[in-house]
C-alpha atoms as a PDB file:
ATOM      1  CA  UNK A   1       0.000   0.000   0.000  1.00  0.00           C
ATOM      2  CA  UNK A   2       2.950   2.784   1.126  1.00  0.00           C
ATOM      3  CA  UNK A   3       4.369   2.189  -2.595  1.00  0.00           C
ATOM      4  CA  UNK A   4       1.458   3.362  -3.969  1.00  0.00           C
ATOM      5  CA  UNK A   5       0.859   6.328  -2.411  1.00  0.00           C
ATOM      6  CA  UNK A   6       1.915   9.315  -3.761  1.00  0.00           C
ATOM      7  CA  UNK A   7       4.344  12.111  -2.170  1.00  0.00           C
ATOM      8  CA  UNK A   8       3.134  15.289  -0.807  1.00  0.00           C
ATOM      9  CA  UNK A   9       5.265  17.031  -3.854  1.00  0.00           C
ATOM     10  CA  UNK A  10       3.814  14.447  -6.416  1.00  0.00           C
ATOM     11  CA  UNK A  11       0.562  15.439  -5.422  1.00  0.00           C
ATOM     12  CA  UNK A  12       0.947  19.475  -5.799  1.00  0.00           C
ATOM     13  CA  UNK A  13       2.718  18.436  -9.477  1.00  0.00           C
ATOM     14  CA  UNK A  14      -0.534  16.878 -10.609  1.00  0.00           C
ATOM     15  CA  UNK A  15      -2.722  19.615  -9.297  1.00  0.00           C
ATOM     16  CA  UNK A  16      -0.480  22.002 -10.960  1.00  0.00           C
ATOM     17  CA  UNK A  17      -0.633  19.719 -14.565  1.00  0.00           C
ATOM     18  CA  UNK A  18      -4.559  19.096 -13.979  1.00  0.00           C
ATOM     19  CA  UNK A  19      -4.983  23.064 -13.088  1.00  0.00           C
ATOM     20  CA  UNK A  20      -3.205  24.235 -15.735  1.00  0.00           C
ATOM     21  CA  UNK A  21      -4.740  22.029 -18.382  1.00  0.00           C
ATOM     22  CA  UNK A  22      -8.048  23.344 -17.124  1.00  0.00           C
ATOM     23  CA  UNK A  23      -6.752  26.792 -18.365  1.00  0.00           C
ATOM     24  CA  UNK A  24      -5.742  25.888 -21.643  1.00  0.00           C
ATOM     25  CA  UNK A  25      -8.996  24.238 -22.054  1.00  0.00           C
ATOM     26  CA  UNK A  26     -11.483  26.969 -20.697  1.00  0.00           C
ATOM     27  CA  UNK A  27      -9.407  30.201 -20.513  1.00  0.00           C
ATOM     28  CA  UNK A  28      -7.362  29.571 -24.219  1.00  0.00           C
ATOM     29  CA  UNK A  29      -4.442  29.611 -22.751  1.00  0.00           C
ATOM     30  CA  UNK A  30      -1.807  28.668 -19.539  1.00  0.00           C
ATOM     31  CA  UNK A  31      -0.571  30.776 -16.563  1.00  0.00           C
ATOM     32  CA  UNK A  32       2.921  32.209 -17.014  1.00  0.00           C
ATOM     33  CA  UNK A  33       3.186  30.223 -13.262  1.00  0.00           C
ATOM     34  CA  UNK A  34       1.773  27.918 -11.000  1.00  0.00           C
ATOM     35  CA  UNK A  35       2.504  26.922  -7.492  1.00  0.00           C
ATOM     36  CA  UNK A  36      -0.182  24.382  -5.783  1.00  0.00           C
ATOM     37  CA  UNK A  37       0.470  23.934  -1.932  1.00  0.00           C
ATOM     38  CA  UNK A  38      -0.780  21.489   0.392  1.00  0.00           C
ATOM     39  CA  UNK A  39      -1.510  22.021   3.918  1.00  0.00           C
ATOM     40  CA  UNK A  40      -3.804  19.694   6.097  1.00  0.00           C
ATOM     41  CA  UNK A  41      -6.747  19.741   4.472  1.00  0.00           C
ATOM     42  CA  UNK A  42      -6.224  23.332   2.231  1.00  0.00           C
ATOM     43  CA  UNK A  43      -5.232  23.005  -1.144  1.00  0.00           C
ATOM     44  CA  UNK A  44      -3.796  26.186  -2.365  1.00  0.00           C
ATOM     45  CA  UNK A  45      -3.413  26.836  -6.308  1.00  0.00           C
ATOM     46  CA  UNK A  46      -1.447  30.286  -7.039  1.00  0.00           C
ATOM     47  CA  UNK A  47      -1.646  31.492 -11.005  1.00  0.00           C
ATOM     48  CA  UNK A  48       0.025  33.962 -12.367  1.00  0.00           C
ATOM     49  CA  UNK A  49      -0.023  35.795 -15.883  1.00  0.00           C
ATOM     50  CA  UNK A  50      -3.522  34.399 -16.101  1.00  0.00           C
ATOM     51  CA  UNK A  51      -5.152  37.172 -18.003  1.00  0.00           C
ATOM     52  CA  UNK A  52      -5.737  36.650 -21.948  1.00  0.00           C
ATOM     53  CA  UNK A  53      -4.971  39.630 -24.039  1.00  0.00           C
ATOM     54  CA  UNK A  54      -8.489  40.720 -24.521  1.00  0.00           C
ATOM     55  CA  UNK A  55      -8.981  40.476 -20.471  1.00  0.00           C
ATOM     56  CA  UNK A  56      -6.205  42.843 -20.046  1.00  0.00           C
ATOM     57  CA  UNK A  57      -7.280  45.227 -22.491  1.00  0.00           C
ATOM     58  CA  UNK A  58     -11.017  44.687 -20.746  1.00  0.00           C
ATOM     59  CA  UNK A  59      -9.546  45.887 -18.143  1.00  0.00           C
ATOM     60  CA  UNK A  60      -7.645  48.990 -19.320  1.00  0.00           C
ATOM     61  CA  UNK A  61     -10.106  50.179 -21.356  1.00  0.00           C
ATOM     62  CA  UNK A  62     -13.450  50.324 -19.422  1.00  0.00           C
ATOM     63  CA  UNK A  63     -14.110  52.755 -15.820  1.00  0.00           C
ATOM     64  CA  UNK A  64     -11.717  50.789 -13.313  1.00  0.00           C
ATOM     65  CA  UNK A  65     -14.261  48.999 -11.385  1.00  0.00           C
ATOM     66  CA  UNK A  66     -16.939  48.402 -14.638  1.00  0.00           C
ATOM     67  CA  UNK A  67     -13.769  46.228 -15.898  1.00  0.00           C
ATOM     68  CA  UNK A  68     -12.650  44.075 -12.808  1.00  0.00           C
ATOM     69  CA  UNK A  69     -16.223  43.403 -11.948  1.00  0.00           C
ATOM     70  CA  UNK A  70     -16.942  42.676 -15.333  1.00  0.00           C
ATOM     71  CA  UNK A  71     -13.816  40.034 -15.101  1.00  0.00           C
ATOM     72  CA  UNK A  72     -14.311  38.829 -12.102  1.00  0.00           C
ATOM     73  CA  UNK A  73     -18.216  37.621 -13.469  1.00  0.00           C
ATOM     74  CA  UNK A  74     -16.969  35.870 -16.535  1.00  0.00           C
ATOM     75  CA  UNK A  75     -13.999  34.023 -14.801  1.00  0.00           C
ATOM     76  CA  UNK A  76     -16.251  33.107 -11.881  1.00  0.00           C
ATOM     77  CA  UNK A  77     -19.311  31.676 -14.373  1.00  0.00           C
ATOM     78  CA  UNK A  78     -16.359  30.020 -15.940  1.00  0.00           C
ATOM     79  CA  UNK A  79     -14.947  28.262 -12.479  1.00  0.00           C
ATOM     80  CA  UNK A  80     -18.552  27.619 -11.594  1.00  0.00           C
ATOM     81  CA  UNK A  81     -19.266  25.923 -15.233  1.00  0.00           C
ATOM     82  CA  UNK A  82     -16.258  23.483 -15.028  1.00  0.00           C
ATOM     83  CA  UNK A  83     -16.398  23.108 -10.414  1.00  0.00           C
ATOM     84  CA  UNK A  84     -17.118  19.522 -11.637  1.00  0.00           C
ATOM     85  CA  UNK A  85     -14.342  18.889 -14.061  1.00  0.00           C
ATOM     86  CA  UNK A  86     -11.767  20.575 -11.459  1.00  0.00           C
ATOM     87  CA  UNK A  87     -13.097  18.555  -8.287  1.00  0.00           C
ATOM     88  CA  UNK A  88     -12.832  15.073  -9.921  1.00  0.00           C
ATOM     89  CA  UNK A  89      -9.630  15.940 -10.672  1.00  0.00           C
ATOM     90  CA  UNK A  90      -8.687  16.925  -7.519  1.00  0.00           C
ATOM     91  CA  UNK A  91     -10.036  13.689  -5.932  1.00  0.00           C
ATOM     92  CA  UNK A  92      -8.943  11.567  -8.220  1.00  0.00           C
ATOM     93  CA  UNK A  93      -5.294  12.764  -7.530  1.00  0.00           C
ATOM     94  CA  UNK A  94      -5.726  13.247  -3.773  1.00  0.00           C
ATOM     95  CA  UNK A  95      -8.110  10.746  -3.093  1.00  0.00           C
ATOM     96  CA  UNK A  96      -9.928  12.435  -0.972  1.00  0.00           C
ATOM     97  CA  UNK A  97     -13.524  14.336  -1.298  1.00  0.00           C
ATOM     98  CA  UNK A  98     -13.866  18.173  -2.338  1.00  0.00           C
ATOM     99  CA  UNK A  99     -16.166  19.907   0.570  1.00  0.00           C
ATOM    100  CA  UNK A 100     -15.462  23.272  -1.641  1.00  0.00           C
ATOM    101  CA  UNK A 101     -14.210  25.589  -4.054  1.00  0.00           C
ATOM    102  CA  UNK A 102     -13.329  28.946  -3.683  1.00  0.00           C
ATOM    103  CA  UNK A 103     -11.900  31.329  -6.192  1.00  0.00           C
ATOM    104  CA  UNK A 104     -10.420  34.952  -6.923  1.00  0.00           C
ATOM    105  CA  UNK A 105      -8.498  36.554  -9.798  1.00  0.00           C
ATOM    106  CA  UNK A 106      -6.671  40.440  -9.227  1.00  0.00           C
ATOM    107  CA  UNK A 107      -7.158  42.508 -12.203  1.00  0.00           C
ATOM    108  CA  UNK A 108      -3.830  44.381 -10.649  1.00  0.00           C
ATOM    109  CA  UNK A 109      -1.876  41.135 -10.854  1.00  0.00           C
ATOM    110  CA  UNK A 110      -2.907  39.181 -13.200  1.00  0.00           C
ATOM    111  CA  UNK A 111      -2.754  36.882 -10.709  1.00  0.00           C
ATOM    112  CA  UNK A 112      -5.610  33.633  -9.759  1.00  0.00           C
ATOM    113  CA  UNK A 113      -6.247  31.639  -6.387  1.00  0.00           C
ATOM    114  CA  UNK A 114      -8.124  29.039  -6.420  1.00  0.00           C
ATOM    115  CA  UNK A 115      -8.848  27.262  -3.020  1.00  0.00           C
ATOM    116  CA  UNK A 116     -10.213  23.480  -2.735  1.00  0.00           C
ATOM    117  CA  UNK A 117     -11.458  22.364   1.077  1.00  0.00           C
ATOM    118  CA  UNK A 118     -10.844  18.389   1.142  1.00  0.00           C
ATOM    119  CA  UNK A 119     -12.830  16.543   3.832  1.00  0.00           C
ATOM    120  CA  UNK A 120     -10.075  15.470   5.414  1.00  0.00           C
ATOM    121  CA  UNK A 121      -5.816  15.639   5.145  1.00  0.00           C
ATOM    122  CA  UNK A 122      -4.830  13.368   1.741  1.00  0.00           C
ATOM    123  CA  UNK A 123      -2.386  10.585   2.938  1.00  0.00           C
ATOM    124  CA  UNK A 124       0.533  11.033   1.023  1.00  0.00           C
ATOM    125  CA  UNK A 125       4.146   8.922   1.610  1.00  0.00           C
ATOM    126  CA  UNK A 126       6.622  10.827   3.070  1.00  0.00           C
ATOM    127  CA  UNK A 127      10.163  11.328   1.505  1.00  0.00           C
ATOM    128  CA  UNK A 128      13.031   9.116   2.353  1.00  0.00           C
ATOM    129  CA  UNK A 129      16.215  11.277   3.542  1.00  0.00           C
ATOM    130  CA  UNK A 130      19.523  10.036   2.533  1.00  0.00           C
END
């Protein structure tokens, strides 16, 4: 059973992969970066250079808060259209149920946090030190 389990780093890898595919399929294209960070029963996902070319000139070219609301709506009906896609992924790597999703994306930034809520700490093998 230990053999099969995955490492704490092997399981922030996938998240990243699984993450960042979801990008390229619903967004058109990949963050710049992406960090994924386990801790207990938090899984953290940072993006960065998430914002298309249109979004950024969105952003620039309507009133300041018209634009980042305006953002903020599409890329949350967009998270809330594929929560299923992004939770089975998650479990299926973790192993673990997904009690919930949050997200956020900074218009500032260009930088996206998405936060999953497991239902309890994935087990995960830990490293062997030389």
């Amino acid at each position: 059973m230990e053999a099969t389990l995955k490492t704490q780093g092997e399981i922030e890898a996938a998240i990243c992969e699984g993450i960042s595919g979801f990008e390229q399929d619903y967004m058109g294209r990949g963050p710049k970066d992406i960090r994924t960070h386990l801790i207990g029963d938090l899984l953290v996902v940072r993006l960065q250079g998430v914002l298309t070319a249109a979004e950024q000139q969105l952003v620039k070219t309507l009133p300041a808060e018209k634009g980042r609301d305006l953002l903020k709506q599409v890329r949350t009906h967009l998270v809330e259209a594929a929560r299923p896609v992004m939770e089975a992924m998650v479990e299926h790597v973790t192993g673990v149920k997904v009690l919930s999703l949050h997200h956020d994306i900074s218009t500032m930034t260009g930088e996206e946090v998405v936060l999953f809520v497991l239902a309890e700490p994935p087990q995960f093998r830990e490293i062997k030190k030389k």
